[in-house]
Protein backbone atom coordinates (compact mmCIF):
# COMPACT_ATOMS: atom_id res chain seq x y z
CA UNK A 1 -2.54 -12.13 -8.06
CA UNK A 2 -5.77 -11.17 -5.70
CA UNK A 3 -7.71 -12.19 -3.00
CA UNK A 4 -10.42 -14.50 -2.92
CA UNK A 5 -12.85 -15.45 -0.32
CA UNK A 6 -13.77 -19.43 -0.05
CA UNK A 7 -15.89 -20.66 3.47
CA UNK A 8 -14.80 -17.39 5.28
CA UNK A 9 -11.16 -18.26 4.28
CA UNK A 10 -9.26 -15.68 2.72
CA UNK A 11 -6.86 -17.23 -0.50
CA UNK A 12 -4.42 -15.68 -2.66
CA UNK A 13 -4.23 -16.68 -6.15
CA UNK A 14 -2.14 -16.41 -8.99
CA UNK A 15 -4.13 -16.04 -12.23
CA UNK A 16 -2.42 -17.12 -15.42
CA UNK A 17 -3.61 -14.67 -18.47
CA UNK A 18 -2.72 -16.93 -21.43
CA UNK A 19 -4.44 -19.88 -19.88
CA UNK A 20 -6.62 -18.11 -17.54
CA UNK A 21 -6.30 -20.78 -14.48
CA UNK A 22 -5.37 -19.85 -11.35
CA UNK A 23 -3.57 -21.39 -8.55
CA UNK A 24 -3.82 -20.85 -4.82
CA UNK A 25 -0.37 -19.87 -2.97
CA UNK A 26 0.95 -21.59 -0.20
CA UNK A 27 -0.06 -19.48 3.09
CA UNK A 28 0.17 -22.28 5.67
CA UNK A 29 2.91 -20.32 7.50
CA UNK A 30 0.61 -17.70 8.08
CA UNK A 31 -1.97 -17.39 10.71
CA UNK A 32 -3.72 -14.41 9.97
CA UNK A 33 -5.78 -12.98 6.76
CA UNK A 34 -3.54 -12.15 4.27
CA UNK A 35 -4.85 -8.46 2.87
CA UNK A 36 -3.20 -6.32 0.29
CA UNK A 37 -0.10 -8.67 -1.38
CA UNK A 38 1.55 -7.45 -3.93
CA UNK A 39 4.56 -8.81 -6.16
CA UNK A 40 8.24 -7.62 -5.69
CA UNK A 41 9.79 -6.17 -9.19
CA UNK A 42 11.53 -9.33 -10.01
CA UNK A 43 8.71 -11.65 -9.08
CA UNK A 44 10.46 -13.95 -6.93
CA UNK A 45 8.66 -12.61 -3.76
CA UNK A 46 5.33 -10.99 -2.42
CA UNK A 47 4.83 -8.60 0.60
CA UNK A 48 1.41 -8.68 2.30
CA UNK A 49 0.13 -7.57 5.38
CA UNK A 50 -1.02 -10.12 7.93
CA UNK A 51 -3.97 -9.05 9.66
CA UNK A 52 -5.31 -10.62 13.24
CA UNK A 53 -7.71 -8.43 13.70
CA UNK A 54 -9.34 -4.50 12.81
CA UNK A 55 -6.48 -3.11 15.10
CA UNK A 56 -3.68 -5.89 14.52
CA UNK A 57 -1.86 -6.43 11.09
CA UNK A 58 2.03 -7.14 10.72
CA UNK A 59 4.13 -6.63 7.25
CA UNK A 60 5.33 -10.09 6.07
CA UNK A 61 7.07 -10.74 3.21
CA UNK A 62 6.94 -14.69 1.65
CA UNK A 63 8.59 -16.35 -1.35
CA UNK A 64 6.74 -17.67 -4.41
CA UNK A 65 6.93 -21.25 -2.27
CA UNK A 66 4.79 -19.70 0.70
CA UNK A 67 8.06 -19.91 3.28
CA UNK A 68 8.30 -16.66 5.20
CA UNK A 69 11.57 -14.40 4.39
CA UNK A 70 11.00 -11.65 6.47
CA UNK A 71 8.56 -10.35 9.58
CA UNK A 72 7.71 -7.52 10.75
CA UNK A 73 6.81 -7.09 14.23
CA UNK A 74 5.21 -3.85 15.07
CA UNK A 75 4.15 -3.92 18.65
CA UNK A 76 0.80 -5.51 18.05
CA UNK A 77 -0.23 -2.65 16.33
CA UNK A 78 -1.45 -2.23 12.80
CA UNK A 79 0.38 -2.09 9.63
CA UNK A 80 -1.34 -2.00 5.60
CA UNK A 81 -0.85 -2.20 2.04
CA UNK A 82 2.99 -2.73 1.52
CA UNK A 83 4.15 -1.66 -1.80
CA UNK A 84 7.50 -2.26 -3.09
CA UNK A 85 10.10 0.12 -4.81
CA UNK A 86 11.30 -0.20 -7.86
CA UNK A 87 14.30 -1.30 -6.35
CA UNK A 88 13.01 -3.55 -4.28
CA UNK A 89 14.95 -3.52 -1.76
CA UNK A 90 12.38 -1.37 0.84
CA UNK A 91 8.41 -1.22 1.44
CA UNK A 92 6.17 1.81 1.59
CA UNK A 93 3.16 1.16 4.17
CA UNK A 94 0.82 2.55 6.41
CA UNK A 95 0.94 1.98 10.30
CA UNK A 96 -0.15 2.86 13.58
CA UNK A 97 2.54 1.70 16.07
CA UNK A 98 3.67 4.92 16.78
CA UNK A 99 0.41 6.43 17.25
CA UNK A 100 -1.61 4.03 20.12
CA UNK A 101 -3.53 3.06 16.96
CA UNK A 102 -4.92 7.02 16.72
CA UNK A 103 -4.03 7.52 13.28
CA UNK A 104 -2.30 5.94 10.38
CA UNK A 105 1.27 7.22 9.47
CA UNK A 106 3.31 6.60 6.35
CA UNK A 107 6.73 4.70 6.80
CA UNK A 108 9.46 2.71 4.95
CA UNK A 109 10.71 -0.16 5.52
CA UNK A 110 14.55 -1.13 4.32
CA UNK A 111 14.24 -5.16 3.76
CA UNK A 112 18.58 -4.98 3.50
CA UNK A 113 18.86 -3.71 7.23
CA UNK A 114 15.34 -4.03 8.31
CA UNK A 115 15.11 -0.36 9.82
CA UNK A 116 11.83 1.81 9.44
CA UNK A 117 12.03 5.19 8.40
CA UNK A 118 8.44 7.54 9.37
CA UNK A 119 7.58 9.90 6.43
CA UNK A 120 4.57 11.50 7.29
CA UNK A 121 3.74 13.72 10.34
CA UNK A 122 0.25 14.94 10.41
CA UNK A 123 -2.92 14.17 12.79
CA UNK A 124 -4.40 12.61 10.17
CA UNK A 125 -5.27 9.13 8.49
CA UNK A 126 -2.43 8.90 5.83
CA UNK A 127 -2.75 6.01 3.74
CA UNK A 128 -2.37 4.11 0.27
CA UNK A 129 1.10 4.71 -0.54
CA UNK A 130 1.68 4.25 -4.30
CA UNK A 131 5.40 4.85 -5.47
CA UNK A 132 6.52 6.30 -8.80
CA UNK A 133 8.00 4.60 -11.38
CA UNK A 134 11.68 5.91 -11.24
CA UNK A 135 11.41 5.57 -6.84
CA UNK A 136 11.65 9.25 -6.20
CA UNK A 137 8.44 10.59 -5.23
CA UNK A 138 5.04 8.15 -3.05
CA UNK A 139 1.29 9.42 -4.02
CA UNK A 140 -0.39 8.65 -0.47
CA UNK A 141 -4.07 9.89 0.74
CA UNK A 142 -4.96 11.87 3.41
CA UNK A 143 -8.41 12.47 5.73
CA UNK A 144 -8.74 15.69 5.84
CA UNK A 145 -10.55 17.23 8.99
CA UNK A 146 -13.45 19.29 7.16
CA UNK A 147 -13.94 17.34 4.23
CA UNK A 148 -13.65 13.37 2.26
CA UNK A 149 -9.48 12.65 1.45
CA UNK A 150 -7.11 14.14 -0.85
CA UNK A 151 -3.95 13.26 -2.60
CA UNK A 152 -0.88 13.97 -2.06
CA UNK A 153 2.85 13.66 -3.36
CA UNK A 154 5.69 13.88 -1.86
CA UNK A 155 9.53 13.45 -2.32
CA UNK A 156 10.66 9.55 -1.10
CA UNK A 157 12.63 10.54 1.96
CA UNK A 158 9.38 12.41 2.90
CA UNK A 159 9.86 16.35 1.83
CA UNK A 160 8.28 18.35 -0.20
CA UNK A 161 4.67 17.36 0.86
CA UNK A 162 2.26 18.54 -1.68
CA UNK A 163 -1.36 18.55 -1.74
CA UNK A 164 -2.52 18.03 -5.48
CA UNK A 165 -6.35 17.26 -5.25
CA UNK A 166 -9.18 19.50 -4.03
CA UNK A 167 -11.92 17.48 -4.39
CA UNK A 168 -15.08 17.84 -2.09
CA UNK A 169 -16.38 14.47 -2.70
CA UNK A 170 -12.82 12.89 -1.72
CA UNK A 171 -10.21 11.11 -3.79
CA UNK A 172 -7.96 7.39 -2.68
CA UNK A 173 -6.18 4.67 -4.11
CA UNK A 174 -3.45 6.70 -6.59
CA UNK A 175 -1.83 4.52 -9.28
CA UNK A 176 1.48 6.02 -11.56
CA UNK A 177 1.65 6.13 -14.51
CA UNK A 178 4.74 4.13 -16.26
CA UNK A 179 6.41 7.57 -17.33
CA UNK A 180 5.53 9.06 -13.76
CA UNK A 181 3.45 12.02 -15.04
CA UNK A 182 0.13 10.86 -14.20
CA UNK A 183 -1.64 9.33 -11.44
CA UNK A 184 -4.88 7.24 -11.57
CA UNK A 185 -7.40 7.72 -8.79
CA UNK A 186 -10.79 6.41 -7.04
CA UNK A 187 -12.44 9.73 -7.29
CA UNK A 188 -16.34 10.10 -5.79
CA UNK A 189 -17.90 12.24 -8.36
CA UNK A 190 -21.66 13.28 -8.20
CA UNK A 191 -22.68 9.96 -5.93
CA UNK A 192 -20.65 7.56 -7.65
CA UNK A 193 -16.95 5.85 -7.33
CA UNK A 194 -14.83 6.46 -10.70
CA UNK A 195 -11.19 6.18 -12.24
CA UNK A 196 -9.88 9.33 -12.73
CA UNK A 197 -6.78 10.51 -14.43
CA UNK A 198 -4.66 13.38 -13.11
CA UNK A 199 -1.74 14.87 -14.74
CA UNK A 200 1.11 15.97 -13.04
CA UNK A 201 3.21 18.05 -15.21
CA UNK A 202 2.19 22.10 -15.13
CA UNK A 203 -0.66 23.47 -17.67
């Protein structure tokens, strides 16, 4: 699935790898731009973010049909990039409704009871969640006041907040691994954007 731009209309499409066709989903219950979908872990469903405008973006989740399941409403504020757990029964995101829209904060959202739980404190951007495979730990990038982002890990309920890059030049966008000891990154290395590995196991 990605996004595709047609006459200043924003698509998502499903590309089929063995035939290589794609389809267009169904987003004519949405409004807004659809920005940063990704599939739940069975398949069946896809959360996106919704976005009205630069300060404006609500978490919706939709079924393979295009009906909506699930909204939600954040104040008129902005909320990004919802990733599923493993589980799939909750939502990692970035959001600003708690903040006046000063700076982006890390929270999850439980799709059984629909209750938000913040994870990150800090009076920074925090941003790109990315969870691990087994649902324990979230990878997430933060601005850092002197110098480009970093990564950092932390436990799922929000502890243990680690710092893991020191990287000048700034790193984003962490990916696991499938055995959850390595992370893929954007890193900016001597004027240019590339994929990085990092491992995450000592020595």
């Amino acid at each position: 699935m990605f996004e595709s731009i047609l006459d200043d209309d924003t698509q998502l499409l499903e590309l089929d790898l063995s035939s290589k066709e794609s389809k267009a989903i169904d987003l004519s219950k949405l409004s807004g731009q659809p920005v940063f979908a990704s599939y739940s872990p069975d398949g069946a469903s896809i959360a996106l973010s919704e976005k009205f405008s630069d300060n404006h973006a609500e978490i919706v989740v939709i079924d393979i049909s295009g009906d909506i399941v699930y909204r939600y409403k954040n104040g008129g504020y902005r909320s990004f990039y919802p990733k599923w757990s493993p589980s799939g029964d909750e939502l990692v995101f970035f959001s600003r409704h708690e903040t006046d829209n000063a700076d982006d904060e890390i929270y999850i959202l439980d799709l059984d009871g629909h209750s938000v739980k913040r994870l990150t404190n800090r009076p920074y951007h925090n941003f790109c969640p990315a969870w691990s495979p087994d649902g324990s730990k979230i990878a997430f990038v933060t601005s850092m006041p002197d110098r480009r982002p970093e990564i950092y890990v932390m436990n799922s309920d929000g502890s243990n907040q680690l710092r893991i890059t020191y990287n000048e030049d700034g790193d984003t966008l962490p990916s696991w691994s499938l055995d959850g000891k390595k992370l893929l990154i954007t890193g900016y290395r001597k004027g240019n954007f590339e994929i990085v590995q990092l491992s995450l196991e000592a020595g």
